[in-house]
PDB file of N, CA and C in Angstrom:
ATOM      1  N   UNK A   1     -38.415 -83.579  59.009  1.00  0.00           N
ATOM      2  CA  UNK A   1     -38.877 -82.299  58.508  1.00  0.00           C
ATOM      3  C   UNK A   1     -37.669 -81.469  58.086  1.00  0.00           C
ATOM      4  N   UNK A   2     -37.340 -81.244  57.015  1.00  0.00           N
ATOM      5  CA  UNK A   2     -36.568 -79.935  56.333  1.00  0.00           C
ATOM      6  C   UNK A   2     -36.522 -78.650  56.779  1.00  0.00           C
ATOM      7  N   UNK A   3     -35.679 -78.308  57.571  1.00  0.00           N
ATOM      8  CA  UNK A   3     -35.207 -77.286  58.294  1.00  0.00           C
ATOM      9  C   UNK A   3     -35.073 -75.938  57.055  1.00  0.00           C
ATOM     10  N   UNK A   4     -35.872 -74.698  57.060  1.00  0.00           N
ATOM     11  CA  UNK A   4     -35.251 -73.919  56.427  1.00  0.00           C
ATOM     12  C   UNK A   4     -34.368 -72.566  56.741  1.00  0.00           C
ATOM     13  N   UNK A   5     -33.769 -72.431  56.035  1.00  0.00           N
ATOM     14  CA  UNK A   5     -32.170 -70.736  56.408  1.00  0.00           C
ATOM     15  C   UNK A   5     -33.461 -69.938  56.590  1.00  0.00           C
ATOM     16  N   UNK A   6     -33.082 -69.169  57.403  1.00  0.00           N
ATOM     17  CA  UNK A   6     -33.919 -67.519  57.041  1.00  0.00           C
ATOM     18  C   UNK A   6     -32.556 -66.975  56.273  1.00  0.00           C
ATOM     19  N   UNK A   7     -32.992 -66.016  55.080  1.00  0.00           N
ATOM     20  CA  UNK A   7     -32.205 -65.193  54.735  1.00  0.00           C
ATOM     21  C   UNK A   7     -31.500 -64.097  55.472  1.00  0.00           C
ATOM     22  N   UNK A   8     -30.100 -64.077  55.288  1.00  0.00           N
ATOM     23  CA  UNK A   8     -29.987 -63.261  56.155  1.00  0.00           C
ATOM     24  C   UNK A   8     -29.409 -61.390  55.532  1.00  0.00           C
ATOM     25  N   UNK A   9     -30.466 -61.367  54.242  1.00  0.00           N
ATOM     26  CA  UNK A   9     -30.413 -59.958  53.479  1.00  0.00           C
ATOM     27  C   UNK A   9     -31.661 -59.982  53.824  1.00  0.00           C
ATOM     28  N   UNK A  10     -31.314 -58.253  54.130  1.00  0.00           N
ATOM     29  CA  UNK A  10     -33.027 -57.531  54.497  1.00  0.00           C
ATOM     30  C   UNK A  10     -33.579 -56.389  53.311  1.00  0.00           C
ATOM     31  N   UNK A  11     -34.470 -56.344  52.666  1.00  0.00           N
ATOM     32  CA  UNK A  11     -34.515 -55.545  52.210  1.00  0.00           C
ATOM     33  C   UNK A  11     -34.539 -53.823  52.288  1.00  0.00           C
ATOM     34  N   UNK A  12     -33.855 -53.833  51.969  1.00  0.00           N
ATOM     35  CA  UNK A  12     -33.764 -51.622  51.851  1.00  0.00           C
ATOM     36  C   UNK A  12     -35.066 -51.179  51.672  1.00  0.00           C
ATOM     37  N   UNK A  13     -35.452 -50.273  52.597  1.00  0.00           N
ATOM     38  CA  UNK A  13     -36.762 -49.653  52.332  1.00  0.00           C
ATOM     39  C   UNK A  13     -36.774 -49.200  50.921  1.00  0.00           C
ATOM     40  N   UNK A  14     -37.813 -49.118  49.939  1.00  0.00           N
ATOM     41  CA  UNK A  14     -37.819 -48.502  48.491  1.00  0.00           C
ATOM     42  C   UNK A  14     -38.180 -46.860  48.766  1.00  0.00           C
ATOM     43  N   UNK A  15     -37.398 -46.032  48.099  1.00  0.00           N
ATOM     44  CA  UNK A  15     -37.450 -44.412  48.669  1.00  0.00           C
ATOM     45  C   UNK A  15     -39.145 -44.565  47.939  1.00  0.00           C
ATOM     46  N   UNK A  16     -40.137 -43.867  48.308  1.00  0.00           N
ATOM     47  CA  UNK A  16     -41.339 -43.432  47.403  1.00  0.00           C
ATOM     48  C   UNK A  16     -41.109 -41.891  46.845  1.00  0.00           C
ATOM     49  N   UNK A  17     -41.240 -42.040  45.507  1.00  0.00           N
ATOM     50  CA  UNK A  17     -41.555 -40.827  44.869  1.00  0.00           C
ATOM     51  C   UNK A  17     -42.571 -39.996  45.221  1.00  0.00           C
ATOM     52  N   UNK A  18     -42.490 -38.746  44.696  1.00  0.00           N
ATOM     53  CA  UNK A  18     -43.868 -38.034  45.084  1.00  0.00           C
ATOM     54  C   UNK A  18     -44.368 -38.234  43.479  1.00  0.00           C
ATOM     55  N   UNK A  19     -45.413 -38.019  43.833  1.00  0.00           N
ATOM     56  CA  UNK A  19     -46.720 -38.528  43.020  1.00  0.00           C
ATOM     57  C   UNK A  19     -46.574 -37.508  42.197  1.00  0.00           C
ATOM     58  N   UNK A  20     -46.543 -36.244  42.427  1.00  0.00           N
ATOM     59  CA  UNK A  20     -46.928 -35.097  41.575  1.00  0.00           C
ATOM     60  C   UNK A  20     -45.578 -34.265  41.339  1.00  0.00           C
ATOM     61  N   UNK A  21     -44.305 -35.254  41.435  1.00  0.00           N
ATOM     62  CA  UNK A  21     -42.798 -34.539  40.583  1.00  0.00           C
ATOM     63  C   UNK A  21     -42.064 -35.733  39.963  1.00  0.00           C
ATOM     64  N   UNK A  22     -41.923 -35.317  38.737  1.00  0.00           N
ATOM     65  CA  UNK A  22     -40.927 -35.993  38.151  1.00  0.00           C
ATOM     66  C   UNK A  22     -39.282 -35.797  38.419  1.00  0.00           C
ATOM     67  N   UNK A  23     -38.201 -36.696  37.680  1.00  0.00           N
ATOM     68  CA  UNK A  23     -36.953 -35.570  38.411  1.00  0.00           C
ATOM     69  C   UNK A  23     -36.660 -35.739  36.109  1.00  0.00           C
ATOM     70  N   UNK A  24     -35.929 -34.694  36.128  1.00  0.00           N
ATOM     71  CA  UNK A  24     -35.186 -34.350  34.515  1.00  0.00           C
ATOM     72  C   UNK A  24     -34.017 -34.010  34.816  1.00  0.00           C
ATOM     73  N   UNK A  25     -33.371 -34.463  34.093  1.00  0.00           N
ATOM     74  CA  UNK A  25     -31.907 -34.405  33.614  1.00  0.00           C
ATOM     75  C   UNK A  25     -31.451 -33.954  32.112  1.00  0.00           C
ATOM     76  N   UNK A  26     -31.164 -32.621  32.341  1.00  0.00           N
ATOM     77  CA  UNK A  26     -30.823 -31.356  31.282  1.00  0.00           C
ATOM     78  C   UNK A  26     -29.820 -31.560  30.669  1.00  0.00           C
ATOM     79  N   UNK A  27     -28.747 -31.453  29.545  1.00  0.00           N
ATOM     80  CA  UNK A  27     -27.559 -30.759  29.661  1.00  0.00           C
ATOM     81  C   UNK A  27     -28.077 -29.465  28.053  1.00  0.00           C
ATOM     82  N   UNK A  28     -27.804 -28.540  28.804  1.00  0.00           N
ATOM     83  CA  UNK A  28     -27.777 -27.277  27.754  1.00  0.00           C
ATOM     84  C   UNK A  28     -26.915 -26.083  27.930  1.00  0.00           C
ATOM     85  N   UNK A  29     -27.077 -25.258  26.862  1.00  0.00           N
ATOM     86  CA  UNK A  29     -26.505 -24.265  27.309  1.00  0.00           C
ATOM     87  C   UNK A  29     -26.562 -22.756  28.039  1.00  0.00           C
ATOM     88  N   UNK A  30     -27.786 -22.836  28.255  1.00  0.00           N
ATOM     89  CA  UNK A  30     -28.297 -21.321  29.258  1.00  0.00           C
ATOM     90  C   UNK A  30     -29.405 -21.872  30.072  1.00  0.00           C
ATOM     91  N   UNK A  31     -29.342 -21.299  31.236  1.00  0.00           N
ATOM     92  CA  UNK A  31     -30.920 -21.822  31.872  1.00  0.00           C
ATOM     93  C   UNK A  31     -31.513 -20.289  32.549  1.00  0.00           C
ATOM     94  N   UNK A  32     -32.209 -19.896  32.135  1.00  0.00           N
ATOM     95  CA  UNK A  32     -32.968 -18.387  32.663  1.00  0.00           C
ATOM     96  C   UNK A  32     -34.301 -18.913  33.241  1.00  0.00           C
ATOM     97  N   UNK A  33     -34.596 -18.701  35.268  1.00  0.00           N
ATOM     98  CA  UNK A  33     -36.165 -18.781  35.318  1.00  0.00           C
ATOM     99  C   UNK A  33     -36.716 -17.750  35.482  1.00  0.00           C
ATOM    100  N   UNK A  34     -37.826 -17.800  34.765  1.00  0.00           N
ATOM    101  CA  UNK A  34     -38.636 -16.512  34.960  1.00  0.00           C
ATOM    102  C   UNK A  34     -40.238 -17.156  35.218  1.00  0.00           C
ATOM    103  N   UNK A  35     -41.209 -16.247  35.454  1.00  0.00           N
ATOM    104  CA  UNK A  35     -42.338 -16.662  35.898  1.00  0.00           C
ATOM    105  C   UNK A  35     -43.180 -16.584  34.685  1.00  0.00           C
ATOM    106  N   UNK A  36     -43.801 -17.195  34.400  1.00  0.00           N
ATOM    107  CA  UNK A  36     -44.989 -17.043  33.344  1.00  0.00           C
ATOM    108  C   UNK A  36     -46.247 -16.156  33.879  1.00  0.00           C
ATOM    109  N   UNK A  37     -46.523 -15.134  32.393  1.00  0.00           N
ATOM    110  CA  UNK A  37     -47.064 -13.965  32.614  1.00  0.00           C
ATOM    111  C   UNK A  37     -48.530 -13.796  32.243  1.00  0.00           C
ATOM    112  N   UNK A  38     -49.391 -13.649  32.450  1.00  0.00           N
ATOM    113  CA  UNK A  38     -50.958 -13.986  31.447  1.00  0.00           C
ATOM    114  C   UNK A  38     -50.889 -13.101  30.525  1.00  0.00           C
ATOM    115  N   UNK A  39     -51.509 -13.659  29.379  1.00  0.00           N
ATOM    116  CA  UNK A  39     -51.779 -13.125  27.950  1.00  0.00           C
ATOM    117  C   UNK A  39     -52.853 -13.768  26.917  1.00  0.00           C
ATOM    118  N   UNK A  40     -53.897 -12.834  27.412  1.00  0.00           N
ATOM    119  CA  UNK A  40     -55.041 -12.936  26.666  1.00  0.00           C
ATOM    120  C   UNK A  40     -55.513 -14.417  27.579  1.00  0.00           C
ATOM    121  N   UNK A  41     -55.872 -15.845  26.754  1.00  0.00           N
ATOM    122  CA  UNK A  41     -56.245 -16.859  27.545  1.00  0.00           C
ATOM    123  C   UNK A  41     -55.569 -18.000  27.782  1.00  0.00           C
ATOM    124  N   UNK A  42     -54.124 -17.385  27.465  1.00  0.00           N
ATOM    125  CA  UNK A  42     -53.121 -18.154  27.643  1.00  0.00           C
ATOM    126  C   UNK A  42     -51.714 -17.376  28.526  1.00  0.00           C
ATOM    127  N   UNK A  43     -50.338 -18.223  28.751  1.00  0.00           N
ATOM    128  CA  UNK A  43     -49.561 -17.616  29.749  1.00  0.00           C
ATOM    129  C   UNK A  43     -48.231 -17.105  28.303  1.00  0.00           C
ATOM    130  N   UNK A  44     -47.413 -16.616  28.880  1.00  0.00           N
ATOM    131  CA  UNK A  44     -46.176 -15.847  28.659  1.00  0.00           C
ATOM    132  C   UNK A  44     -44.820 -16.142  28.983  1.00  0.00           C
ATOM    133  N   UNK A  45     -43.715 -16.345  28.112  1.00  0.00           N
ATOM    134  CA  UNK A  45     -42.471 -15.989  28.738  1.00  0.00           C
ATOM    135  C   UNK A  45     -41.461 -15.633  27.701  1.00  0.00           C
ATOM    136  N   UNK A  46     -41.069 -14.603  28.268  1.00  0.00           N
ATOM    137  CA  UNK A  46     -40.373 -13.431  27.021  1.00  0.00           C
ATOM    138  C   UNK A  46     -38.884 -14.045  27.321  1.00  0.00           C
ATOM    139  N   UNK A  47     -37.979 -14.681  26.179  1.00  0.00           N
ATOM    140  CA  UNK A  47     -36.661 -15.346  26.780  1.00  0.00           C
ATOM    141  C   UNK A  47     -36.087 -14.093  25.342  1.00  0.00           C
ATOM    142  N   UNK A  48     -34.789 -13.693  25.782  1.00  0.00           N
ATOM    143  CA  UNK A  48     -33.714 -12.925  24.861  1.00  0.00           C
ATOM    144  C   UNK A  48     -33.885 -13.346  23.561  1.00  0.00           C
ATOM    145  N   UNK A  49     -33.859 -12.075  22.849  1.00  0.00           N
ATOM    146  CA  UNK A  49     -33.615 -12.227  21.082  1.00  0.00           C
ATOM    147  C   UNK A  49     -32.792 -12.813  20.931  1.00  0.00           C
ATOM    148  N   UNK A  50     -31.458 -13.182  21.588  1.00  0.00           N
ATOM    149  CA  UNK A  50     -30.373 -14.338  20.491  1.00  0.00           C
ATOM    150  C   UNK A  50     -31.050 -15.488  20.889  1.00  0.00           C
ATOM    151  N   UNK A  51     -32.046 -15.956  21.278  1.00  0.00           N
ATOM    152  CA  UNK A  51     -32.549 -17.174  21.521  1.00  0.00           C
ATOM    153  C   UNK A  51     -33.705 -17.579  20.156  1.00  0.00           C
ATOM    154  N   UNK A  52     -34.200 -16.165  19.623  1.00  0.00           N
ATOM    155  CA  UNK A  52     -34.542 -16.705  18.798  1.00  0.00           C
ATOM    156  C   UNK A  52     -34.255 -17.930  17.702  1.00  0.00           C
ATOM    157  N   UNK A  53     -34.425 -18.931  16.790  1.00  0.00           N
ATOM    158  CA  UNK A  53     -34.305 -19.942  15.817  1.00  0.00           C
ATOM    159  C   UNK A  53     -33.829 -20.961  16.648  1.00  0.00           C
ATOM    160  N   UNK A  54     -33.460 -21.036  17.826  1.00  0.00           N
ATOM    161  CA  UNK A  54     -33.162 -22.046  18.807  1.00  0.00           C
ATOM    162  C   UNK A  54     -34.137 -22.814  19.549  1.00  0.00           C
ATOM    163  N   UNK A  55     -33.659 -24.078  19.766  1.00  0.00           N
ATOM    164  CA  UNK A  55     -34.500 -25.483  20.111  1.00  0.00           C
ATOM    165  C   UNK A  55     -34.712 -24.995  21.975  1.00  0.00           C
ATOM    166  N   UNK A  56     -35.798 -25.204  22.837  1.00  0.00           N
ATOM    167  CA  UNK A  56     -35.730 -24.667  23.812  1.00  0.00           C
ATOM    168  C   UNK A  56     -36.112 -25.681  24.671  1.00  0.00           C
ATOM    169  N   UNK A  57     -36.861 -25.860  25.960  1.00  0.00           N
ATOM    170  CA  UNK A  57     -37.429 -26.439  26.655  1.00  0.00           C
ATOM    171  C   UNK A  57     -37.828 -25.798  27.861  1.00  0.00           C
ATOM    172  N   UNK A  58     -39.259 -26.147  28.149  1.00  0.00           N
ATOM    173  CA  UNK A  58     -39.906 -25.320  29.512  1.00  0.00           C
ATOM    174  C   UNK A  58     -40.447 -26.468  30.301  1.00  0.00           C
ATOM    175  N   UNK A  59     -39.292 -26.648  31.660  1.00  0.00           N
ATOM    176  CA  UNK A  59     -40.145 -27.300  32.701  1.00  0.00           C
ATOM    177  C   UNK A  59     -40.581 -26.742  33.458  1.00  0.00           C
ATOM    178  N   UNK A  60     -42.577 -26.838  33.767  1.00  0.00           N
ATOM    179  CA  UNK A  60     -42.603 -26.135  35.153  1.00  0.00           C
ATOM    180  C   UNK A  60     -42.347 -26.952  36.389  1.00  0.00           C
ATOM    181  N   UNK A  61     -41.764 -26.005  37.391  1.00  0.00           N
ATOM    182  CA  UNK A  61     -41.331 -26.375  38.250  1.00  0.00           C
ATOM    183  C   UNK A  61     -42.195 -26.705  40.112  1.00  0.00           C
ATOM    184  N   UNK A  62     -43.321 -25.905  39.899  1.00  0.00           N
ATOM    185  CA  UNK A  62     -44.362 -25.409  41.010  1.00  0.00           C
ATOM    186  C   UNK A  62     -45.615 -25.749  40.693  1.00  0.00           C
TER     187      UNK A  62
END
């Protein structure tokens, strides 16, 4: 009968993600949080006039 090795690497527990967060990786140049505000049947967020014509991005965070 053929004798077999046990391995002797154990596997690393796998971390589990949470279900309901992603992770993002930014690089830009300003980051301002503010809370989103209601307006009419939708939400709000007032960011500075030199931001106007500029490319933006909104992650929520909560």
């Amino acid at each position: 009968m053929p004798t077999e090795k046990k391995s002797k690497r154990t596997k690393k527990p796998e971390a589990k993600p949470n279900k309901n967060k992603v992770k993002f990786e930014i690089y830009g140049e300003e980051m301002i949080e503010k809370k989103v505000k209601l307006s009419g049947n939708s939400g709000r967020v007032y960011l500075p006039p030199n931001w106007v014509g500029h490319n933006v991005k909104i992650i929520r965070i909560d």
